[in-house]
Protein backbone atom coordinates (compact mmCIF):
# COMPACT_ATOMS: atom_id res chain seq x y z
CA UNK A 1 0.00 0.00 0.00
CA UNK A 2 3.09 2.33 0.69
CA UNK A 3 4.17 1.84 -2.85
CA UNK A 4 1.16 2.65 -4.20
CA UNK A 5 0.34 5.63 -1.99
CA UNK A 6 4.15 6.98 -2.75
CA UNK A 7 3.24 6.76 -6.71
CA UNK A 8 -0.13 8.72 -6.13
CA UNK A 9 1.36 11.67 -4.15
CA UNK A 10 4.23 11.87 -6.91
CA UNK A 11 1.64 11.59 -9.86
CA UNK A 12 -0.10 14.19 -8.04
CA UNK A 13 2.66 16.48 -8.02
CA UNK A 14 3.32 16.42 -11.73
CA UNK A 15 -0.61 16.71 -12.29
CA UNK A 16 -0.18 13.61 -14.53
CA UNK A 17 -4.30 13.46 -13.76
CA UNK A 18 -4.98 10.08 -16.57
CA UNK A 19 -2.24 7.82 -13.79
CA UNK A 20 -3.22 9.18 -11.10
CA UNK A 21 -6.98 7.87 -11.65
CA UNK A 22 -5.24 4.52 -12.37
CA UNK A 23 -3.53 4.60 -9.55
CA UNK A 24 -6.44 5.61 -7.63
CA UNK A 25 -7.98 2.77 -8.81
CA UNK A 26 -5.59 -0.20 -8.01
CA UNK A 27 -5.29 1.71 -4.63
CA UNK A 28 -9.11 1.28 -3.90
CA UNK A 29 -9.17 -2.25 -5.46
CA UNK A 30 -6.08 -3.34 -2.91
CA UNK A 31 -7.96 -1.68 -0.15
CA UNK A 32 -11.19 -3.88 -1.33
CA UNK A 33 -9.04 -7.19 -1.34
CA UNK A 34 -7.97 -6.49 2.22
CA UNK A 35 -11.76 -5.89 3.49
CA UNK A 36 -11.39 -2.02 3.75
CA UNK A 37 -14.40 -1.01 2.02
CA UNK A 38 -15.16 2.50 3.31
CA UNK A 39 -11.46 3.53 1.84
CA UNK A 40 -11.85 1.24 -0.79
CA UNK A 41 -14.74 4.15 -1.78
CA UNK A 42 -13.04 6.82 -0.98
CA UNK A 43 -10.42 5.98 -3.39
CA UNK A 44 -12.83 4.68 -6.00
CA UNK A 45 -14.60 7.79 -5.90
CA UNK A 46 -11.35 10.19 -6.63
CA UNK A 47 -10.88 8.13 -9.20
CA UNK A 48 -13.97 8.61 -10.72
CA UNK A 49 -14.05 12.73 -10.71
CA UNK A 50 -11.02 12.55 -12.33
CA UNK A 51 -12.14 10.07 -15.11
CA UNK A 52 -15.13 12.03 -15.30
CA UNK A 53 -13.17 15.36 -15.58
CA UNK A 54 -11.23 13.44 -18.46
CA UNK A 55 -13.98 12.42 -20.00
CA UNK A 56 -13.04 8.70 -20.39
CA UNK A 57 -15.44 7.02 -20.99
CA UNK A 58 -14.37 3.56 -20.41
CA UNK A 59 -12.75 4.09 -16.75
CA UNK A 60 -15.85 5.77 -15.76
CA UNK A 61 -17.71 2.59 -16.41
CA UNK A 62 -15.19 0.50 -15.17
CA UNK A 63 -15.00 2.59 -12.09
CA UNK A 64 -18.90 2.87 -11.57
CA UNK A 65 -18.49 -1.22 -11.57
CA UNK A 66 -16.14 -1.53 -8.93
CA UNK A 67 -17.86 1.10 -6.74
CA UNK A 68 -21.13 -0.82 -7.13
CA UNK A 69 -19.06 -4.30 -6.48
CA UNK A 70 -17.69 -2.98 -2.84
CA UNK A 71 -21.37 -1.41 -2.14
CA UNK A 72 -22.88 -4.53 -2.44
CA UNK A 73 -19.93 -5.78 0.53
CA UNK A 74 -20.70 -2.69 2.40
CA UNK A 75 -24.48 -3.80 1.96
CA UNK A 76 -24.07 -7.27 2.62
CA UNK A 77 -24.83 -8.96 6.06
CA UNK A 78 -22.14 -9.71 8.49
């Protein structure tokens, strides 16, 4: 998770905005594999404004798939 959040704050610095969705995105899938749903969103969610701001079209859907996927956990019984 270090690795990943280390690449984010870099990609953030050089506003390289198309990675840093990416990365974004493999950050809240890792956080869903390792049961942390509510950041799991969080990071989904970033991810998704900037998609949205880039207006690409296919990681918005993929995005809105995975946020739905770890909504369903977060809906699911215990």
């Amino acid at each position: 998770m270090s690795t990943l959040n280390s690449a984010l704050s870099l990609l953030q610095a050089l506003r390289a905005f198309p990675e840093q969705a990416r990365a974004l995105s493999s950050l809240g899938l890792a956080y869903a594999s390792l049961g942390d749903a509510e950041r799991s969103l969080v990071a989904l969610n970033q991810a998704l404004v900037i998609y949205q701001q880039l207006g690409n079209a296919a990681g918005i859907a993929t995005t809105n798939n995975n946020i739905r996927e770890v909504s369903q956990i977060l809906s699911s019984p215990r």
